[in-house]
Each structure stands twice: as structure tokens, then as C-alpha cells.
Protein backbone atom coordinates (compact mmCIF):
# COMPACT_ATOMS: atom_id res chain seq x y z
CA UNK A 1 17.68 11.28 -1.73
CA UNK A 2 15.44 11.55 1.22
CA UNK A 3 13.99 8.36 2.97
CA UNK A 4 11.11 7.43 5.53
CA UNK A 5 11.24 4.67 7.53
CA UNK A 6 8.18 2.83 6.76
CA UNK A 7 5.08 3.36 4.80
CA UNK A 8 2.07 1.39 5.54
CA UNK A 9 1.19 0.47 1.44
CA UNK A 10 -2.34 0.52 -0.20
CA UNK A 11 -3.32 -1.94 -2.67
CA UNK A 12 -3.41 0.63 -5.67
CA UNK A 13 0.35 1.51 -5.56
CA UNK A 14 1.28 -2.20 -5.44
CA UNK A 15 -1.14 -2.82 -9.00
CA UNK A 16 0.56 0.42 -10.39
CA UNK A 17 3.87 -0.80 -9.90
CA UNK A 18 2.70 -4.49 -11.09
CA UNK A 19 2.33 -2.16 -14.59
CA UNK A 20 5.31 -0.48 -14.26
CA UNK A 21 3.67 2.92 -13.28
CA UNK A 22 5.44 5.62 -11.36
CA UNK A 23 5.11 3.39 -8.34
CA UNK A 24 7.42 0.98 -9.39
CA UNK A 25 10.64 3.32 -9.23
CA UNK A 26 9.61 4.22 -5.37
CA UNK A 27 9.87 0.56 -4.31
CA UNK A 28 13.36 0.29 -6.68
CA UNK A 29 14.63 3.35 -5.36
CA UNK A 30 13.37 4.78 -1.66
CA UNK A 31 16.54 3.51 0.38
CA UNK A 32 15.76 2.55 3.61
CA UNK A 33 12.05 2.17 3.36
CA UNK A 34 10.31 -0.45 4.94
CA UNK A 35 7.33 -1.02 2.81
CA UNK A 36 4.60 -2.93 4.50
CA UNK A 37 1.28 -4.28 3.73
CA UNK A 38 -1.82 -6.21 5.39
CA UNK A 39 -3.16 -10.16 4.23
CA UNK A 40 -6.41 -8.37 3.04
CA UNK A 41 -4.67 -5.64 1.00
CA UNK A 42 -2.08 -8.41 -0.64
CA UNK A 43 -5.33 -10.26 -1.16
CA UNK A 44 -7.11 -8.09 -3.10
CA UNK A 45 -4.29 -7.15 -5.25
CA UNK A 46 -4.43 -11.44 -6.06
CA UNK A 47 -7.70 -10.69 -6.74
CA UNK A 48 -7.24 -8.13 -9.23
CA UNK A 49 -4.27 -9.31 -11.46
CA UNK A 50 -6.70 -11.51 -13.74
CA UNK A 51 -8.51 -8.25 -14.52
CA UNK A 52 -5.60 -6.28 -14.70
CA UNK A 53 -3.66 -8.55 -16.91
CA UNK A 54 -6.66 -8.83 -19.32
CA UNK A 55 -6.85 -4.87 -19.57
CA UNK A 56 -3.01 -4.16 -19.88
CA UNK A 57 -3.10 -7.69 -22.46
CA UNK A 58 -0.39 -9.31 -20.28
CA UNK A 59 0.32 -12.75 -18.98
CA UNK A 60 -1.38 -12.49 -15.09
CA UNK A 61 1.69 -15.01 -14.27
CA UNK A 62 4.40 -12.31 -15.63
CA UNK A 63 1.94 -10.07 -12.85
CA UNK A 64 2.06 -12.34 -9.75
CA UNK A 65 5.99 -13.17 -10.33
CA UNK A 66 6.28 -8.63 -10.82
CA UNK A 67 4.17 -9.21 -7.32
CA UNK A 68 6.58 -11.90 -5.74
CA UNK A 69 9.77 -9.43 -6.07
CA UNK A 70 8.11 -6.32 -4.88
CA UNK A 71 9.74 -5.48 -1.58
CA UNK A 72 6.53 -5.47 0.37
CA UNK A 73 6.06 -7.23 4.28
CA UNK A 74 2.84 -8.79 4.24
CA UNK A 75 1.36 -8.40 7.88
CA UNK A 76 -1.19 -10.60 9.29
CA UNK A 77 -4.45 -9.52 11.46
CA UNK A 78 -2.90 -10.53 14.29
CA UNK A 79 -0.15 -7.98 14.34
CA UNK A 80 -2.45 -4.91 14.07
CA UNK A 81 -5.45 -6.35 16.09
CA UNK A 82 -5.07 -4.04 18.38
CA UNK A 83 -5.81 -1.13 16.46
CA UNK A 84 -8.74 -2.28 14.68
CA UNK A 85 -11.28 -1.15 16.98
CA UNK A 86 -9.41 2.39 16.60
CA UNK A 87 -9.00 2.22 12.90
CA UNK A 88 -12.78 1.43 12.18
CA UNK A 89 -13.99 4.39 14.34
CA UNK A 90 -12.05 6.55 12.26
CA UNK A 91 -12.72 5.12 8.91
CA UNK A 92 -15.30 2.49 9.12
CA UNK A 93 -18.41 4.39 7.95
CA UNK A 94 -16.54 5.97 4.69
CA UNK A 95 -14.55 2.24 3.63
CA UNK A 96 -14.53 -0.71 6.00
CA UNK A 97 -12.08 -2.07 3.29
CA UNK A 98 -9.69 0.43 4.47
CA UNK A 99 -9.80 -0.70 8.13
CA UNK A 100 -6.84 -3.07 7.82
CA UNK A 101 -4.46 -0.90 6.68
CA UNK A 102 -5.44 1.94 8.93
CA UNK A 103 -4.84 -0.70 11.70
CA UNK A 104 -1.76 -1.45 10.40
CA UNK A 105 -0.24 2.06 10.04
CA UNK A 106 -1.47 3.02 13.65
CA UNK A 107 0.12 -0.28 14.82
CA UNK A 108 3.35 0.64 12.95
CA UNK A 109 3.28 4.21 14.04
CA UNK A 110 3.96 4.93 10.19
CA UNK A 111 2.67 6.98 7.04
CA UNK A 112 0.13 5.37 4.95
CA UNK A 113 0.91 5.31 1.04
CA UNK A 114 -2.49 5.22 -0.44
CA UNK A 115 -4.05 7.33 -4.08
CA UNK A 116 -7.15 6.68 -1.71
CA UNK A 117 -8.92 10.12 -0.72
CA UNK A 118 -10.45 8.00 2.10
CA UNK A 119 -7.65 8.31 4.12
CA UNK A 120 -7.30 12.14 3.72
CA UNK A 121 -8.32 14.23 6.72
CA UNK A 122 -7.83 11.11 9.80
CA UNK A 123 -5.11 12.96 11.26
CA UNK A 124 -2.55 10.33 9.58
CA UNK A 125 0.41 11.03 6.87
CA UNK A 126 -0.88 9.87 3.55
CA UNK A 127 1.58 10.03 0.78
CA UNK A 128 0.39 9.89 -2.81
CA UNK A 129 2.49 8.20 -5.36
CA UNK A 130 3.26 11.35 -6.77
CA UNK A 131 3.75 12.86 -2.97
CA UNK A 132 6.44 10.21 -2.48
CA UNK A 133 8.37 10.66 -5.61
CA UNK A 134 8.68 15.08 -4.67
CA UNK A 135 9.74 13.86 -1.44
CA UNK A 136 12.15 11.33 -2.27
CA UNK A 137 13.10 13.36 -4.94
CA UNK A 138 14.61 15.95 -2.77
């Protein structure tokens, strides 16, 4: 089974593998994978368990616990500050909400997993969820 390092993680694999979609079995099985994540993007999945848990018909606390044992690094602004101004020039116009985690891969020198055509085209690795599980696959 192949590995990479460290991924840089989007919000939308985190809330699929809350659900226990495909995302899930990357976390549980990519050995030696740092998976890291910014405040705002661990944020905004908080945000989005009520809704979630009302759609899937689930207990939002059985969510945030799924949330608390997911092997994600939660990385402040400070630690990627410096790439912000770098990260909005590239991505700004099409999703300022995507700055952060930009920043943060740049910072980490990493791939960015993301189901978030934003990133495409920035000159970055982006890994779908379906990208990582060929790849680790192999």
C-alpha cells in the first residue's frame, strides 16, 4: 500500500468520513499519512454537523465524537501566515474560503485533499477522495 506524507485536508472529506463515506477508510488505512487541517476548515465542519446529522437522521453528538477520533492536526493561522498573502493571489477571486487551506498546504509543502474543483489548475497536487483510494490502492 502506497503512502504520502501529508495531505493538507478539505472540509468535505472530513463530513464524508463523519458518514462513513469512502473517506473514512483513507484516514483508517493510509499508513504514514499525516493528515492536517486549518481552525477555519475544522470550523466549518462544526458548523455543518447539525445539518448533516438532520439529513443523514443521526445524533450530531454520535458526529462530533466520529469528528474527535478522526486523525486530523488542526493548524492555527499562525502557522501558515506566511503564505496567506500567496495563497489568496492564487485563489482569492474564485473562493476566499479556500485561502486557509491553500496557505496551509504551501506552508506544509504538501498535497491538498479536496472534492473542490477550486483548487484544480493552481499548480498544487489535489487528490480527490477517489484519487487517494487508486493511489493508496496500489
Amino acid at each position: 500500500m502506497k503512502s504520502i506524507e501529508k495531505l493538507a485536508v478539505d472540509a468535505n472529506p472530513v463530513l464524508s468520513a463523519l458518514i462513513g463515506g469512502n473517506a473514512r477508510s483513507i484516514f483508517m488505512n493510509a499508513e504514514g499519512t499525516g493528515f492536517y487541517t486549518t481552525a477555519f476548515n475544522y470550523k466549518e465542519v462544526e458548523r455543518y454537523i447539525p445539518v448533516l446529522a438532520t439529513k443523514r437522521n443521526l445524533p450530531p453528538e454520535d458526529l462530533f465524537m466520529a469528528l474527535s477520533m478522526l486523525p486530523v492536526a488542526i493548524c492555527g493561522p499562525d502557522f501558515y501566515q506566511s503564505r496567506v498573502r500567496q495563497a489568496e493571489k492564487l485563489i482569492g477571486k474564485r473562493d476566499s474560503d479556500d485561502v486557509n487551506l491553500l496557505a496551509l498546504a504551501l506552508k506544509l509543502n504538501c498535497p491538498i485533499w479536496s472534492n473542490d474543483k477550486d483548487f484544480s489548475g493552481l499548480g498544487m497536487q489535489v487528490y480527490s477522495t477517489l484519487d487517494l483510494l487508486k493511489y493508496i490502492a496500489q
